[in-house]
N, C-alpha and C. Protein backbone atom coordinates (compact mmCIF):
# COMPACT_ATOMS: atom_id res chain seq x y z
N UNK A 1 94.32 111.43 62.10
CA UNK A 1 93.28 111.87 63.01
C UNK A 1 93.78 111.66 64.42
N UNK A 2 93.57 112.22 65.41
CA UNK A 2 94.37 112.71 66.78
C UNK A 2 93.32 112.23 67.47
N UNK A 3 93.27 111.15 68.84
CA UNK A 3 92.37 111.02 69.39
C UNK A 3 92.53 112.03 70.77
N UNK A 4 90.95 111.73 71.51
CA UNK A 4 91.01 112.86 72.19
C UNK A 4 91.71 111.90 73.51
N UNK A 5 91.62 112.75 74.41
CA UNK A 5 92.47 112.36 75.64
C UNK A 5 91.66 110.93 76.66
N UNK A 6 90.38 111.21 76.28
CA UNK A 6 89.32 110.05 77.19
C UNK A 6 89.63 108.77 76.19
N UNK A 7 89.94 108.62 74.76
CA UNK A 7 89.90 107.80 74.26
C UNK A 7 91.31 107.31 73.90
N UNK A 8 92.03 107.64 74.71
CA UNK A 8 93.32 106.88 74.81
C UNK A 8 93.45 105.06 75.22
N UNK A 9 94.43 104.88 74.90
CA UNK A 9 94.22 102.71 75.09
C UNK A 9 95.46 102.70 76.33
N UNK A 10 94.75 102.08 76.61
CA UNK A 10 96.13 101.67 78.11
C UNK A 10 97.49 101.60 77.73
N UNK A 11 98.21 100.98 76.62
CA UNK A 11 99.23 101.16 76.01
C UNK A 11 99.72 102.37 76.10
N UNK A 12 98.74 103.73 75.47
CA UNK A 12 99.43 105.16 75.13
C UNK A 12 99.69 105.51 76.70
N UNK A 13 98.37 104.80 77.79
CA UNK A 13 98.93 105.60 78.76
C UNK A 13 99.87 104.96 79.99
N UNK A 14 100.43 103.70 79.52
CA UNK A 14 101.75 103.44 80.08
C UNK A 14 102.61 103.56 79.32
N UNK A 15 103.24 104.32 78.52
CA UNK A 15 104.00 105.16 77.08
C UNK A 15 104.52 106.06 77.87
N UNK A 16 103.20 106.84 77.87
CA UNK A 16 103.44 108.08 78.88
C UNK A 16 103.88 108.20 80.48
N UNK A 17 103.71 107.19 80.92
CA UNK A 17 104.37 107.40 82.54
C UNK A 17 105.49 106.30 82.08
N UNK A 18 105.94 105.97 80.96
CA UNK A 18 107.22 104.87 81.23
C UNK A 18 108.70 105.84 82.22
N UNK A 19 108.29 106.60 82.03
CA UNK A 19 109.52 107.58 82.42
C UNK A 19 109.46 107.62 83.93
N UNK A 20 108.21 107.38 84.27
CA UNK A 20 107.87 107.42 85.93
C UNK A 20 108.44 106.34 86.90
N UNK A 21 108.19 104.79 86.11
CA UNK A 21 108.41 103.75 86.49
C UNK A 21 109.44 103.80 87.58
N UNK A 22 110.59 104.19 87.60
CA UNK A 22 111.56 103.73 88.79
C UNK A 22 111.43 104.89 89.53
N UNK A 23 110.61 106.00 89.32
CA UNK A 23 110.56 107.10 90.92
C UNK A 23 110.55 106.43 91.67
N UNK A 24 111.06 106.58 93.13
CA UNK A 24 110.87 106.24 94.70
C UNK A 24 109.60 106.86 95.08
N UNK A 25 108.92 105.98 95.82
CA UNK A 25 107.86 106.91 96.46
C UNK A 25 108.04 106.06 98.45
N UNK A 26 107.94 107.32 99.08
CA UNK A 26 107.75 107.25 100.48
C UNK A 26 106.41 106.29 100.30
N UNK A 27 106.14 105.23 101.35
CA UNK A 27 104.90 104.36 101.94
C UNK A 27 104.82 104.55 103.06
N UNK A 28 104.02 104.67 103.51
CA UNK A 28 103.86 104.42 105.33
C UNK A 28 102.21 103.55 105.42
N UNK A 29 102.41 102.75 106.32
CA UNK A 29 101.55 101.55 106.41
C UNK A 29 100.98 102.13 108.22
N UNK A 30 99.49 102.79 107.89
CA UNK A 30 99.05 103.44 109.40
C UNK A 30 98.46 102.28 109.95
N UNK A 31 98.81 102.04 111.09
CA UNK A 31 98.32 100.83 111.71
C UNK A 31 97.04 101.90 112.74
N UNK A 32 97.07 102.85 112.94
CA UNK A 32 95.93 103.49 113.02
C UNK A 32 95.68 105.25 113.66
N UNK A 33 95.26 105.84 114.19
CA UNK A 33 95.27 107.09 114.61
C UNK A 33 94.93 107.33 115.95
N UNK A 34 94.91 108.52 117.11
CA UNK A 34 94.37 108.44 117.80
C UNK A 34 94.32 110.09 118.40
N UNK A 35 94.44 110.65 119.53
CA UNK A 35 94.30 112.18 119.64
C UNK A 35 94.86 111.76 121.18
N UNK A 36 95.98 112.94 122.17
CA UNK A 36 95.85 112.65 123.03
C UNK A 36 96.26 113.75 123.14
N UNK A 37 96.04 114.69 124.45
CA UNK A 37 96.80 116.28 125.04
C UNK A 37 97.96 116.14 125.19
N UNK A 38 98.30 117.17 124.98
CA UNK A 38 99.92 117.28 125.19
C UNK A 38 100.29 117.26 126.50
N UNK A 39 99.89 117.42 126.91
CA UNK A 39 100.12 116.81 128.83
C UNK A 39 100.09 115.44 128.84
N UNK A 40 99.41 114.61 128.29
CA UNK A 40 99.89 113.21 128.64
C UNK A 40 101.18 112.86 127.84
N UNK A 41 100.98 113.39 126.52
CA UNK A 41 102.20 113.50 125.34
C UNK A 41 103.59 113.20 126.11
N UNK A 42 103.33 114.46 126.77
CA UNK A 42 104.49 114.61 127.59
C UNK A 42 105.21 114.10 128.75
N UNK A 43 104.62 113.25 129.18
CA UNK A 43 104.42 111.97 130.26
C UNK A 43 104.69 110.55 129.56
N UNK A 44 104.81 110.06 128.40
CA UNK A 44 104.50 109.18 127.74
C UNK A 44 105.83 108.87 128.42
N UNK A 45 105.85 107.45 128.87
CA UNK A 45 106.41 106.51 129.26
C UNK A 45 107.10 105.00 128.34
N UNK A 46 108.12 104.59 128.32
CA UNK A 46 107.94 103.09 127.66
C UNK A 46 107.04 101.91 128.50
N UNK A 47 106.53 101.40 127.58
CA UNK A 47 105.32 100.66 127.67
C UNK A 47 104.20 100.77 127.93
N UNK A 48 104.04 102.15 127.64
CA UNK A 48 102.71 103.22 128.22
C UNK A 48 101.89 102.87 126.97
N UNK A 49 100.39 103.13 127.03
CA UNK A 49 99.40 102.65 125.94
C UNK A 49 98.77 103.56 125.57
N UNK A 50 98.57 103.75 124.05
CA UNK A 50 98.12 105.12 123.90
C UNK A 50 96.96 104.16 122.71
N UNK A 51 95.67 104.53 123.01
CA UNK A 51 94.47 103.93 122.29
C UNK A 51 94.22 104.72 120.97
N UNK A 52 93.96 103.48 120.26
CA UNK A 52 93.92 103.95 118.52
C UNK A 52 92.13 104.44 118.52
N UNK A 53 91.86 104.90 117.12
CA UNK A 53 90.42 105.33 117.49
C UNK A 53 89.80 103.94 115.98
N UNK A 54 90.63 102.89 116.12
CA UNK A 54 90.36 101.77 115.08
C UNK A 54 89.99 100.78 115.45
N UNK A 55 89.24 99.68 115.83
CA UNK A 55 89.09 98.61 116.39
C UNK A 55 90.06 97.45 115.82
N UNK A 56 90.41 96.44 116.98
CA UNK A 56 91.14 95.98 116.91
C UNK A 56 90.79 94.83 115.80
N UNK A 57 92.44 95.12 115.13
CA UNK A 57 91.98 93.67 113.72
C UNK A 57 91.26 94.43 112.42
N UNK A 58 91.33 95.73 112.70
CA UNK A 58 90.89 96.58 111.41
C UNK A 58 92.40 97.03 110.27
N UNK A 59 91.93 96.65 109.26
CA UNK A 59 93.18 97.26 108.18
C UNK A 59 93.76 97.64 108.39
N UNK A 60 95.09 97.49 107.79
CA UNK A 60 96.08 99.09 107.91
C UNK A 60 96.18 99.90 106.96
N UNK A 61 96.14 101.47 106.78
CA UNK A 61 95.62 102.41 105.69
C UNK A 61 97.30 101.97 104.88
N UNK A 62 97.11 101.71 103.78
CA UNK A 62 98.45 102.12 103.24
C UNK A 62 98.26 103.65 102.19
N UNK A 63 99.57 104.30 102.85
CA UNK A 63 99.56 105.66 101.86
C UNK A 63 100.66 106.02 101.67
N UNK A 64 100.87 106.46 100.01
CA UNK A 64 102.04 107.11 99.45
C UNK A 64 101.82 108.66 98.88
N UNK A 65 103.44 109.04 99.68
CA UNK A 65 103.37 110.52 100.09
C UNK A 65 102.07 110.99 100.71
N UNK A 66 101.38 110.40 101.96
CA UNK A 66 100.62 111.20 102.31
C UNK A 66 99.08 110.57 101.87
N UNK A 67 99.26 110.04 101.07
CA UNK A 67 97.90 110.00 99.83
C UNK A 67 97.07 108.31 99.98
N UNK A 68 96.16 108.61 101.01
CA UNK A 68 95.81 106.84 101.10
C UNK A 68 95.16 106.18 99.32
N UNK A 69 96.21 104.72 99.60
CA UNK A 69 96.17 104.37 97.92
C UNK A 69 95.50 102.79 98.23
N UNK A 70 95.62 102.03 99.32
CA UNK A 70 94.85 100.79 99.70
C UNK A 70 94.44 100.67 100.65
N UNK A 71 94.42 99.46 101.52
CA UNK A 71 94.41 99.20 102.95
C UNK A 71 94.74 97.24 102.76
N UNK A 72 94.71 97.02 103.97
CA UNK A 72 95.47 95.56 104.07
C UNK A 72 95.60 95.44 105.29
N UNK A 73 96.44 93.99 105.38
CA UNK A 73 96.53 93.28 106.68
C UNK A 73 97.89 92.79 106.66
N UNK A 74 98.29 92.37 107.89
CA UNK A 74 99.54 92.54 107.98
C UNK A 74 99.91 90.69 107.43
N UNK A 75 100.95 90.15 106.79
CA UNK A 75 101.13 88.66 106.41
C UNK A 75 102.33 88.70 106.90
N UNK A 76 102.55 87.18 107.04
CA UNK A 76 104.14 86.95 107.00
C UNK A 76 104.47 86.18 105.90
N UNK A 77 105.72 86.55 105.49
CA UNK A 77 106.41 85.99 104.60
C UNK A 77 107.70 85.35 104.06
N UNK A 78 107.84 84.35 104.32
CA UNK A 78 109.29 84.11 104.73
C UNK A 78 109.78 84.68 105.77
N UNK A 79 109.36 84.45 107.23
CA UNK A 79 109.92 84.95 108.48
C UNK A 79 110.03 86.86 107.99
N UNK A 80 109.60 87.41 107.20
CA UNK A 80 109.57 88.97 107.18
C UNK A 80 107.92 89.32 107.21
N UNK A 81 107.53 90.75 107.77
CA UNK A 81 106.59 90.95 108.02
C UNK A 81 105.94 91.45 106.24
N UNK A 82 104.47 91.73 105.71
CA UNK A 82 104.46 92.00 104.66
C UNK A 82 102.68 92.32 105.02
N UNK A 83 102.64 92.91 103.88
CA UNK A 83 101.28 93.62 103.82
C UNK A 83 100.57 92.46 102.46
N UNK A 84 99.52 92.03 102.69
CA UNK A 84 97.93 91.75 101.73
C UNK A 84 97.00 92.92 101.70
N UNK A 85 97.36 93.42 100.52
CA UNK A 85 96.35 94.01 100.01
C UNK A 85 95.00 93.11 99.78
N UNK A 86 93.96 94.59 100.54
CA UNK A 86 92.33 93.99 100.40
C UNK A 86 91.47 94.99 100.12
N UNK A 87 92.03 96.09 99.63
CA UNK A 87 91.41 96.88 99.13
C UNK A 87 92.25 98.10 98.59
N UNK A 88 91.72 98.28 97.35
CA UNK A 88 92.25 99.67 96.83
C UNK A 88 91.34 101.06 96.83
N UNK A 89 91.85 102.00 97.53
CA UNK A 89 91.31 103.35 97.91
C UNK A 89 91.34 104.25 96.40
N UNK A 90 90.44 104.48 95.71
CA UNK A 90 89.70 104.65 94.50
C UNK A 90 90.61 105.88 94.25
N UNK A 91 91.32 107.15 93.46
CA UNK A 91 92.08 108.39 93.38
C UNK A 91 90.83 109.35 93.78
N UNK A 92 91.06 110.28 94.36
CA UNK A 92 90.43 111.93 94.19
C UNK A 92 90.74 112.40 93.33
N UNK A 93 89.91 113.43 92.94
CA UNK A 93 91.06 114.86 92.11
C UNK A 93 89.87 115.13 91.12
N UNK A 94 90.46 115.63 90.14
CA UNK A 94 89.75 116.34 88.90
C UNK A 94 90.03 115.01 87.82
N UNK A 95 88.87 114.57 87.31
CA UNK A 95 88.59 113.12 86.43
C UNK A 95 88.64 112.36 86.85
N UNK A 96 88.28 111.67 87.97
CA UNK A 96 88.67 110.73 89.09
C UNK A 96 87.16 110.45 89.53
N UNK A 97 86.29 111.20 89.32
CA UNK A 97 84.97 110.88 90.03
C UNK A 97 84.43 110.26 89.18
């Protein structure tokens, strides 16, 4: 008897992505966003300040390829910088809701 696809056990479905395990995936850790004209763009100076639209001491989005997957704060760790996860950003898509 063949089960259906919702009633799969966590086992079958790390079976199935074992093959995935060592892909590389791009991260980028957004410390935040902001909008500015291309006229100042173009003026941008070193040590010039360009304002985030995040308040200060708010998360940083973490996202792979593009795709926000947590958020966190920045730690140190052994004299290297490192991310604490404090939240995981739930998937979109089709079966996900």
């Amino acid at each position: 008897m063949s089960s259906s696809p919702t009633s799969s056990s966590s086992s079958d479905v790390a079976a199935s992505l074992a093959s995935m395990f060592d892909v590389g995936c791009t991260v980028d850790f957004v410390v935040g966003t902001g909008w500015i004209p291309v006229r100042e763009f173009l003026h941008l100076a070193p040590e010039g300040v360009l304002r985030l639209d995040q308040p200060a001491g708010a998360d940083l989005e973490v996202r792979v390829h593009g795709v926000p997957i947590a958020e966190g704060e920045v730690a140190v760790v052994d004299d290297t910088a490192a991310l604490r996860v404090t939240r995981l950003v739930p998937p979109t898509g089709v079966g996900w809701e």
